[in-house]
C-alpha atoms as a PDB file:
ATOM      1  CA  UNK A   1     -58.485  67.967  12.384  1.00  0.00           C
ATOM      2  CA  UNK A   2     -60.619  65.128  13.236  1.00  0.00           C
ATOM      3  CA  UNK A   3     -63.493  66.141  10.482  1.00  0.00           C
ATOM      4  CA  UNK A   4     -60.811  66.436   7.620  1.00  0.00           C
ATOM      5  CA  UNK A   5     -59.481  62.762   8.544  1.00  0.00           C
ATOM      6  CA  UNK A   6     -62.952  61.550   8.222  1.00  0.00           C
ATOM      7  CA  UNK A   7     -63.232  63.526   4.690  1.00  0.00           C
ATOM      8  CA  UNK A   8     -60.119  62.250   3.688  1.00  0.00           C
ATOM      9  CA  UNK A   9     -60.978  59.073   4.235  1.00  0.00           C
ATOM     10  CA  UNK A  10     -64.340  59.215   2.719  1.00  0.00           C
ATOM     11  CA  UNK A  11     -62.634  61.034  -0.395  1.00  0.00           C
ATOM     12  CA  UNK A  12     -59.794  59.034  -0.850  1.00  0.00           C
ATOM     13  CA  UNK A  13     -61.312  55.373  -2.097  1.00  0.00           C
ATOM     14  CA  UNK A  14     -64.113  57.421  -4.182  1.00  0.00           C
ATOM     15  CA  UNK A  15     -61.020  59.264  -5.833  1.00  0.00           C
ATOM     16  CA  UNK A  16     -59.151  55.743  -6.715  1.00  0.00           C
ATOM     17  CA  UNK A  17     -62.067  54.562  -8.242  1.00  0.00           C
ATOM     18  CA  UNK A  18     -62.486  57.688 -10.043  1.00  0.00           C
ATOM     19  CA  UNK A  19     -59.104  57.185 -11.077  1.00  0.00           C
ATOM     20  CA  UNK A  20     -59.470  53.630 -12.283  1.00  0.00           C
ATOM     21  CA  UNK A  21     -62.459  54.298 -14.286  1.00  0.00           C
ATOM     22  CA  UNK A  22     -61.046  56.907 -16.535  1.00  0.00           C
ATOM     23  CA  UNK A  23     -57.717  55.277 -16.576  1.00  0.00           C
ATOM     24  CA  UNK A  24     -59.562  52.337 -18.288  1.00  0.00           C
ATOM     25  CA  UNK A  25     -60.777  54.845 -20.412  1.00  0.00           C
ATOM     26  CA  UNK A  26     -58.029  56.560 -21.973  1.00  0.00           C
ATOM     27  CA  UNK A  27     -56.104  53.611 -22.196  1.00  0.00           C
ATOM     28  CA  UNK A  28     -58.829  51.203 -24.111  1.00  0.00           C
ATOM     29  CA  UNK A  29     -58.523  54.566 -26.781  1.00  0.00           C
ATOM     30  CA  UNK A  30     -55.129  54.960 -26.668  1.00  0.00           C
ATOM     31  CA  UNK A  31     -53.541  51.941 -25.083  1.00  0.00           C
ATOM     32  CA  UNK A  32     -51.189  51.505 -22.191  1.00  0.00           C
ATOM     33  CA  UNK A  33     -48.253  53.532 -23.986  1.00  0.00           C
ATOM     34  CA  UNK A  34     -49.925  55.838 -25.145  1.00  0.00           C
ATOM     35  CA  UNK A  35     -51.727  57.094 -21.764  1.00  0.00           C
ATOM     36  CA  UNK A  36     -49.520  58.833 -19.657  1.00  0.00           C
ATOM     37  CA  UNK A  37     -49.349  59.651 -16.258  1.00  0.00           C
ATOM     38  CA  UNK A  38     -49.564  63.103 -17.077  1.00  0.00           C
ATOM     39  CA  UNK A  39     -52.376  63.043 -19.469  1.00  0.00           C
ATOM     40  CA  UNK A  40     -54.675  60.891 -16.682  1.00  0.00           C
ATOM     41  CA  UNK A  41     -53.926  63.545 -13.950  1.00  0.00           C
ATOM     42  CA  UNK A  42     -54.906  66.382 -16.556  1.00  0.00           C
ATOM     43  CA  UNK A  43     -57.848  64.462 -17.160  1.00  0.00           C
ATOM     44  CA  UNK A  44     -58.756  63.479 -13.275  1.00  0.00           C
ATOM     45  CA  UNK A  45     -58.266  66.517 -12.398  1.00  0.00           C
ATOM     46  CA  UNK A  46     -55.362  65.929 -10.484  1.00  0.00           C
ATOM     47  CA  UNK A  47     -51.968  66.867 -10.192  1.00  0.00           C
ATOM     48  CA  UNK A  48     -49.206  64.641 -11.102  1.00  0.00           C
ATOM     49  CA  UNK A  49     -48.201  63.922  -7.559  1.00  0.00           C
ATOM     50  CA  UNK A  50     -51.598  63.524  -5.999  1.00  0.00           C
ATOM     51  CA  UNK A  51     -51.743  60.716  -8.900  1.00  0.00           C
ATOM     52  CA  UNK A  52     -48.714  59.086  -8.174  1.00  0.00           C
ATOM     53  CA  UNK A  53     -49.947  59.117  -4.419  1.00  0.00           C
ATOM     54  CA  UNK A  54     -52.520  56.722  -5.076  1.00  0.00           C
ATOM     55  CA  UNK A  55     -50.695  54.256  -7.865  1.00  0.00           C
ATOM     56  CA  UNK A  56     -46.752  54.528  -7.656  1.00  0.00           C
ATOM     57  CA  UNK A  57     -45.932  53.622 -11.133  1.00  0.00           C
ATOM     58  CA  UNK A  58     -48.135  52.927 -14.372  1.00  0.00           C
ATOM     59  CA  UNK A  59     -47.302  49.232 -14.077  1.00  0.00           C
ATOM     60  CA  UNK A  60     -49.387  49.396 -10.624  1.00  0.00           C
ATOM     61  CA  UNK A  61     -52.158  51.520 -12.658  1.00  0.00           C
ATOM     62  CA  UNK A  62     -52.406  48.660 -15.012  1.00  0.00           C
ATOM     63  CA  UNK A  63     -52.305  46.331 -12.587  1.00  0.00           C
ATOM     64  CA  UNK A  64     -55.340  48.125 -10.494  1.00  0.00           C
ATOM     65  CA  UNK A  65     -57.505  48.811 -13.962  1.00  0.00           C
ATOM     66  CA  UNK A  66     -57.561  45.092 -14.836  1.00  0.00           C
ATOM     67  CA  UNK A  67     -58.029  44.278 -10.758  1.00  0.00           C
ATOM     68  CA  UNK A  68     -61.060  46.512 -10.458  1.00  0.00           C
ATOM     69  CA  UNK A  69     -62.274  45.279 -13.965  1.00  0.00           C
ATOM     70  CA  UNK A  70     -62.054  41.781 -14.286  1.00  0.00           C
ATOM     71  CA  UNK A  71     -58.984  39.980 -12.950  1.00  0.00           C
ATOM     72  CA  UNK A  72     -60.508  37.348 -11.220  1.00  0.00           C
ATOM     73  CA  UNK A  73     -62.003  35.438 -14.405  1.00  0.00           C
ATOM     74  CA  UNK A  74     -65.506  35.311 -15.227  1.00  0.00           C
ATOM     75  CA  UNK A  75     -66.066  31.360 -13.944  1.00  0.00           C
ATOM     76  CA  UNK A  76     -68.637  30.294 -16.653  1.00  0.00           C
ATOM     77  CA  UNK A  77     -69.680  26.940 -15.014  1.00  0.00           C
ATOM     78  CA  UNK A  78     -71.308  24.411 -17.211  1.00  0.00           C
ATOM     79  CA  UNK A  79     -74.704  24.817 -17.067  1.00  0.00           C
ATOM     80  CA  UNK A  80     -77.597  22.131 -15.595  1.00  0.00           C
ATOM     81  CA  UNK A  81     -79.625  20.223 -17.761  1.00  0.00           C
ATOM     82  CA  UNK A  82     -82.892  21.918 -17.903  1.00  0.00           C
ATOM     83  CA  UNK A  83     -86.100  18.774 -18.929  1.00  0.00           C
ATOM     84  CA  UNK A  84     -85.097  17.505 -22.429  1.00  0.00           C
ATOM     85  CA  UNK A  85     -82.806  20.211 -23.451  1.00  0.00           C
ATOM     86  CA  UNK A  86     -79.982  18.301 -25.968  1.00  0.00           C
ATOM     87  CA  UNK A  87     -76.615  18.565 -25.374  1.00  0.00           C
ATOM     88  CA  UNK A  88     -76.439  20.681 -28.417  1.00  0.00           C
ATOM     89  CA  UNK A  89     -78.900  22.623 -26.391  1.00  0.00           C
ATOM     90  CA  UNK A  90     -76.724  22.687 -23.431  1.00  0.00           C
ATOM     91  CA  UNK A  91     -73.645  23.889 -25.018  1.00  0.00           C
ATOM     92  CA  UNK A  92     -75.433  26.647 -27.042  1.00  0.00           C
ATOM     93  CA  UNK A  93     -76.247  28.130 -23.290  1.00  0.00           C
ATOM     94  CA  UNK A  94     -72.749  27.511 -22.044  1.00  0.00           C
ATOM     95  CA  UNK A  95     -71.304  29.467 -24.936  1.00  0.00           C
ATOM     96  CA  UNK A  96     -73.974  31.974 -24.638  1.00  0.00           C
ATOM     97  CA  UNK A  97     -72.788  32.248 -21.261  1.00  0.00           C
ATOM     98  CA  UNK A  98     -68.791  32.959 -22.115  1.00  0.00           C
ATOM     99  CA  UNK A  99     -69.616  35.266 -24.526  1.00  0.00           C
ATOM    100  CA  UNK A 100     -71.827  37.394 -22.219  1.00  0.00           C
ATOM    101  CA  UNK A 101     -69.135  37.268 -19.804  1.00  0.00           C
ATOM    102  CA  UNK A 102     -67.157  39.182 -22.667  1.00  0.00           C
ATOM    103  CA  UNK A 103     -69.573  41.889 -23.215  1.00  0.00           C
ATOM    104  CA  UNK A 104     -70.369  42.695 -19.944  1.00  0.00           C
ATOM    105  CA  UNK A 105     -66.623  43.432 -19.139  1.00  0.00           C
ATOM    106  CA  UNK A 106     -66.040  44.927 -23.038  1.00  0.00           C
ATOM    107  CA  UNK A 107     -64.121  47.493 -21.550  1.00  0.00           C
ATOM    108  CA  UNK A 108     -61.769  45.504 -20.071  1.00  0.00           C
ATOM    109  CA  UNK A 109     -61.324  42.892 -22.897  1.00  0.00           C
ATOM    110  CA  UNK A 110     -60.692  45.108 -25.482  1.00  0.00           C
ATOM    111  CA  UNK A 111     -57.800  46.739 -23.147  1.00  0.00           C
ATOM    112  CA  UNK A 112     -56.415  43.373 -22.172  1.00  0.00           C
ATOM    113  CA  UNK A 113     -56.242  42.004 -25.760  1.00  0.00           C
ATOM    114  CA  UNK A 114     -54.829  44.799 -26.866  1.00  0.00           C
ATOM    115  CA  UNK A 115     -52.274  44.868 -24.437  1.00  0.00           C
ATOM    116  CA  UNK A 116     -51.218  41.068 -24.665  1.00  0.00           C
ATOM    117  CA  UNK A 117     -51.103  41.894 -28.338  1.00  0.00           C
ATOM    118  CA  UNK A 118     -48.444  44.346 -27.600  1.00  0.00           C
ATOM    119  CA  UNK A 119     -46.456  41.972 -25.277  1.00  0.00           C
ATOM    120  CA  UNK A 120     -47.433  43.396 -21.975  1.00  0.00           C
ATOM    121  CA  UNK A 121     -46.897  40.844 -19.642  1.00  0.00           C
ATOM    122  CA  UNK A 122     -49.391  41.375 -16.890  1.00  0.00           C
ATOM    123  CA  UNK A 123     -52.196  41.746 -19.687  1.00  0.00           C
ATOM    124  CA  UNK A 124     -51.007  38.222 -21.033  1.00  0.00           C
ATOM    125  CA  UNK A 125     -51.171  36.559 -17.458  1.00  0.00           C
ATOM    126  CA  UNK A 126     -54.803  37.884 -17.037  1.00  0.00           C
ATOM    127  CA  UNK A 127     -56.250  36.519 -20.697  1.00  0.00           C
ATOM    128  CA  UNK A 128     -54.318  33.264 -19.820  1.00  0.00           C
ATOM    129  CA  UNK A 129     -55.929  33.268 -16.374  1.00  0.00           C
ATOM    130  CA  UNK A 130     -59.393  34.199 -18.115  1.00  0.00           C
ATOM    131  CA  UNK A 131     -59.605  31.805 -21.277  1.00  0.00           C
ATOM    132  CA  UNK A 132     -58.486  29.180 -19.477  1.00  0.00           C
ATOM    133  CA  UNK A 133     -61.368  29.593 -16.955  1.00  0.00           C
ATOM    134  CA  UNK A 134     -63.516  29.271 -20.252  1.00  0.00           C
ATOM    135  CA  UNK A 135     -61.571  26.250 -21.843  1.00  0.00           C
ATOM    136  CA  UNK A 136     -61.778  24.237 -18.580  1.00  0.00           C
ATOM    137  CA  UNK A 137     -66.162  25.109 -18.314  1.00  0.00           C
ATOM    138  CA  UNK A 138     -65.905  23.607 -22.111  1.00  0.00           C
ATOM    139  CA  UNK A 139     -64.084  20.529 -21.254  1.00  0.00           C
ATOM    140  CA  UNK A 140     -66.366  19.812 -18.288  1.00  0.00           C
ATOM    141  CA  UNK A 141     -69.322  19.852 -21.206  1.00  0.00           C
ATOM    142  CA  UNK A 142     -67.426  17.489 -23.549  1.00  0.00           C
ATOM    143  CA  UNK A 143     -66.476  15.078 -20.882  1.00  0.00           C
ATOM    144  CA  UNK A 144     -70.010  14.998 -19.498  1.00  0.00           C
ATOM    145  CA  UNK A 145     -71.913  15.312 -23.100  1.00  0.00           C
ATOM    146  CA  UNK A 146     -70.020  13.641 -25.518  1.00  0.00           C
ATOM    147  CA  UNK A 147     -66.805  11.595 -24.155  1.00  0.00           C
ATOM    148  CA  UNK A 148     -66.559  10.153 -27.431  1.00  0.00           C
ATOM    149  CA  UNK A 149     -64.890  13.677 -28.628  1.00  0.00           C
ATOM    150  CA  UNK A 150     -62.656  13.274 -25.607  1.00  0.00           C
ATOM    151  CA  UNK A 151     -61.018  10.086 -26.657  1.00  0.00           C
ATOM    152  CA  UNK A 152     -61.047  10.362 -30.160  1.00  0.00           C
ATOM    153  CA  UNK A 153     -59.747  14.306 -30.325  1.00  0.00           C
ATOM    154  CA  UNK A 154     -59.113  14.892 -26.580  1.00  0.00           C
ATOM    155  CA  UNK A 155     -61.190  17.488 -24.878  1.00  0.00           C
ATOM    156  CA  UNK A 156     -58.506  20.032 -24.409  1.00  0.00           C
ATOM    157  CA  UNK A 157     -58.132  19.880 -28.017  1.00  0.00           C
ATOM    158  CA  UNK A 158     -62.266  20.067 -29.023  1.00  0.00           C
ATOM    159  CA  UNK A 159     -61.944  22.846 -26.216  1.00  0.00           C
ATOM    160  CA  UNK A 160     -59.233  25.368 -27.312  1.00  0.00           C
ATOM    161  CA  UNK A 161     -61.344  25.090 -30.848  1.00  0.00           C
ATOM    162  CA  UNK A 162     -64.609  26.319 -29.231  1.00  0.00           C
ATOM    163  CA  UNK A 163     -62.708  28.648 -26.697  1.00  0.00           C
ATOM    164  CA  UNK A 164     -60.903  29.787 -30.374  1.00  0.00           C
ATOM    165  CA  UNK A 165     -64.432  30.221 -31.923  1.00  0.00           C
ATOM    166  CA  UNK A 166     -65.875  32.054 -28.935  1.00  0.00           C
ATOM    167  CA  UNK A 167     -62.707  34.896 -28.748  1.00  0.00           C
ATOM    168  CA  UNK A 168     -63.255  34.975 -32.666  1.00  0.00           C
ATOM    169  CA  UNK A 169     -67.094  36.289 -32.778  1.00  0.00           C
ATOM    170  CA  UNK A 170     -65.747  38.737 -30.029  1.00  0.00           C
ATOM    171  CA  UNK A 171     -63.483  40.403 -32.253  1.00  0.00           C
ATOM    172  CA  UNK A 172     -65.392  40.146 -35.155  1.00  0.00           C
ATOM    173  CA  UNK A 173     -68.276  42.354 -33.058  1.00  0.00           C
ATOM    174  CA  UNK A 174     -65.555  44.777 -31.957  1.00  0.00           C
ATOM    175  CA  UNK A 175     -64.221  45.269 -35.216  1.00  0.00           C
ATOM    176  CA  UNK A 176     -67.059  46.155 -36.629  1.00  0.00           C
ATOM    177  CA  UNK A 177     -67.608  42.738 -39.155  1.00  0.00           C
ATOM    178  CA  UNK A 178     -70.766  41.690 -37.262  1.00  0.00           C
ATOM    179  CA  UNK A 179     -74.280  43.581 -36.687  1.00  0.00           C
ATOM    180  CA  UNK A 180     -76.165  43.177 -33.588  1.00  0.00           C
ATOM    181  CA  UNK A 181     -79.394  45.303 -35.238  1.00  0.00           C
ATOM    182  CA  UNK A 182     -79.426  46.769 -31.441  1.00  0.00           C
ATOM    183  CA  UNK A 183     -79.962  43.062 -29.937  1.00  0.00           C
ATOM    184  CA  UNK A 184     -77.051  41.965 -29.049  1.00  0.00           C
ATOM    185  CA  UNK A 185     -78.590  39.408 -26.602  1.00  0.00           C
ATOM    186  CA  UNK A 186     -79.948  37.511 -29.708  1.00  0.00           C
ATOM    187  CA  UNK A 187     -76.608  38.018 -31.497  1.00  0.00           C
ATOM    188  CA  UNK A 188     -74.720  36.190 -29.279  1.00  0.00           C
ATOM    189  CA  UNK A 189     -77.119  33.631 -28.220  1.00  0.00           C
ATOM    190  CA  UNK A 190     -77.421  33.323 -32.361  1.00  0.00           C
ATOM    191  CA  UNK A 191     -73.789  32.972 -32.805  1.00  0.00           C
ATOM    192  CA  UNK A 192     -73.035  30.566 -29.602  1.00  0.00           C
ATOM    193  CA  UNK A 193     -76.263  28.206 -31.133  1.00  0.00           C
ATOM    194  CA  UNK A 194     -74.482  28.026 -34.674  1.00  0.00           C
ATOM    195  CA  UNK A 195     -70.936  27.034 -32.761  1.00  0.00           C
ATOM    196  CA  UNK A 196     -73.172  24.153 -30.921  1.00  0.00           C
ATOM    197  CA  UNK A 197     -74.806  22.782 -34.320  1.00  0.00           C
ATOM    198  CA  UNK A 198     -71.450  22.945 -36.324  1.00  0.00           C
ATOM    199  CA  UNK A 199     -70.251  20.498 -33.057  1.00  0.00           C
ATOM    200  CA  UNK A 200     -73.353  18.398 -33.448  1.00  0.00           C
ATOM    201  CA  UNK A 201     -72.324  18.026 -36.907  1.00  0.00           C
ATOM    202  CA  UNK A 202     -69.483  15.808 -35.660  1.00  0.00           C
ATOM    203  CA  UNK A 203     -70.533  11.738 -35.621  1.00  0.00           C
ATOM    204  CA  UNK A 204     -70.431  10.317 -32.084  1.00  0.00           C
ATOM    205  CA  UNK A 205     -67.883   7.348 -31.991  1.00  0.00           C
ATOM    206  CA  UNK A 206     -69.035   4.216 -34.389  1.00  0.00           C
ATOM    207  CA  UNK A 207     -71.868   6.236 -36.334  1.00  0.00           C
END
């Protein structure tokens, strides 16, 4: 008895996670309503009721997938100032930054905009928790980098245009309208320096 306690318990988180992974799976193909409970036991390998052992209800599924995937944002902190880089510089590597963030949880991005898109309300909470995270590490560069956008615009405003910018070469990539050539390091880091020099291109205050 005592050995099959141990086994469960060495089986049962490596069976969750099993769960989670292909749950993210089937539902970045086919979406939340379109996965059911059913079809992710059939493809676990479980039955219905082992499934619903571990998660209760799809809405605790969900809420588990975007947990285990990304639900506590991706903080992408303003970067330091490294010798003479410019603040163009600076902001090129901050973007680079958020947009590596995006990549290296694709998976989960692709599900959670989705999702939101739909109306699902837990998906909307965690891309409002998540782009937010971004907006405020954009603000932080405009207030320390060029205030003069701040007065004149308002950095929340500057922000939400960059943060708009960012989330728009994202689905641009995933949809298939831009070409990484298999590098797509030097895509993004392209992409996030052209989004820096078309800010540059905005006069500082009395120029």
């Amino acid at each position: 008895m005592g050995a099959m306690t141990t086994e469960n318990q060495v089986e049962g988180p490596t069976t969750r996670l099993r769960i989670l992974q292909i749950a993210l799976s089937l539902m970045s193909q086919r979406g939340v309503d379109g996965t059911s409970m059913r079809d992710l036991a059939s493809a676990t390998g479980l039955n219905v009721a082992s499934l619903y052992h571990y998660f209760p209800s799809k809405r605790e599924l969900l809420e588990a997938v975007l947990a285990e995937r990304g639900f506590t944002p991706v903080r992408a902190r303003p970067p330091e100032p490294e010798g003479d880089g410019s603040p163009v510089d600076q902001l090129a590597v901050l973007l680079t930054t958020i947009l590596t963030s995006m990549f290296e949880i694709e998976d989960f991005v692709r599900l959670m905009v989705g999702e939101a898109m739909r109306g699902e309300v837990t998906a909307r909470a965690v891309g409002l928790d998540l782009f937010t995270s971004f907006q405020t590490s954009i603000e932080q560069w405009i207030g320390t980098y060029r205030p003069d956008l701040d007065e004149r615009s308002g950095g929340p405003a500057v922000a939400r245009l960059l943060c708009a910018t960012v989330v728009g070469i994202y689905v641009q990539y995933a949809a298939g309208v831009i070409n990484d050539d298999g590098d797509l390091a030097a895509m993004v880091a392209q992409r996030a320096n052209e989004a820096a020099q078309i800010l540059s291109l905005l006069p500082a205050a009395g120029v």
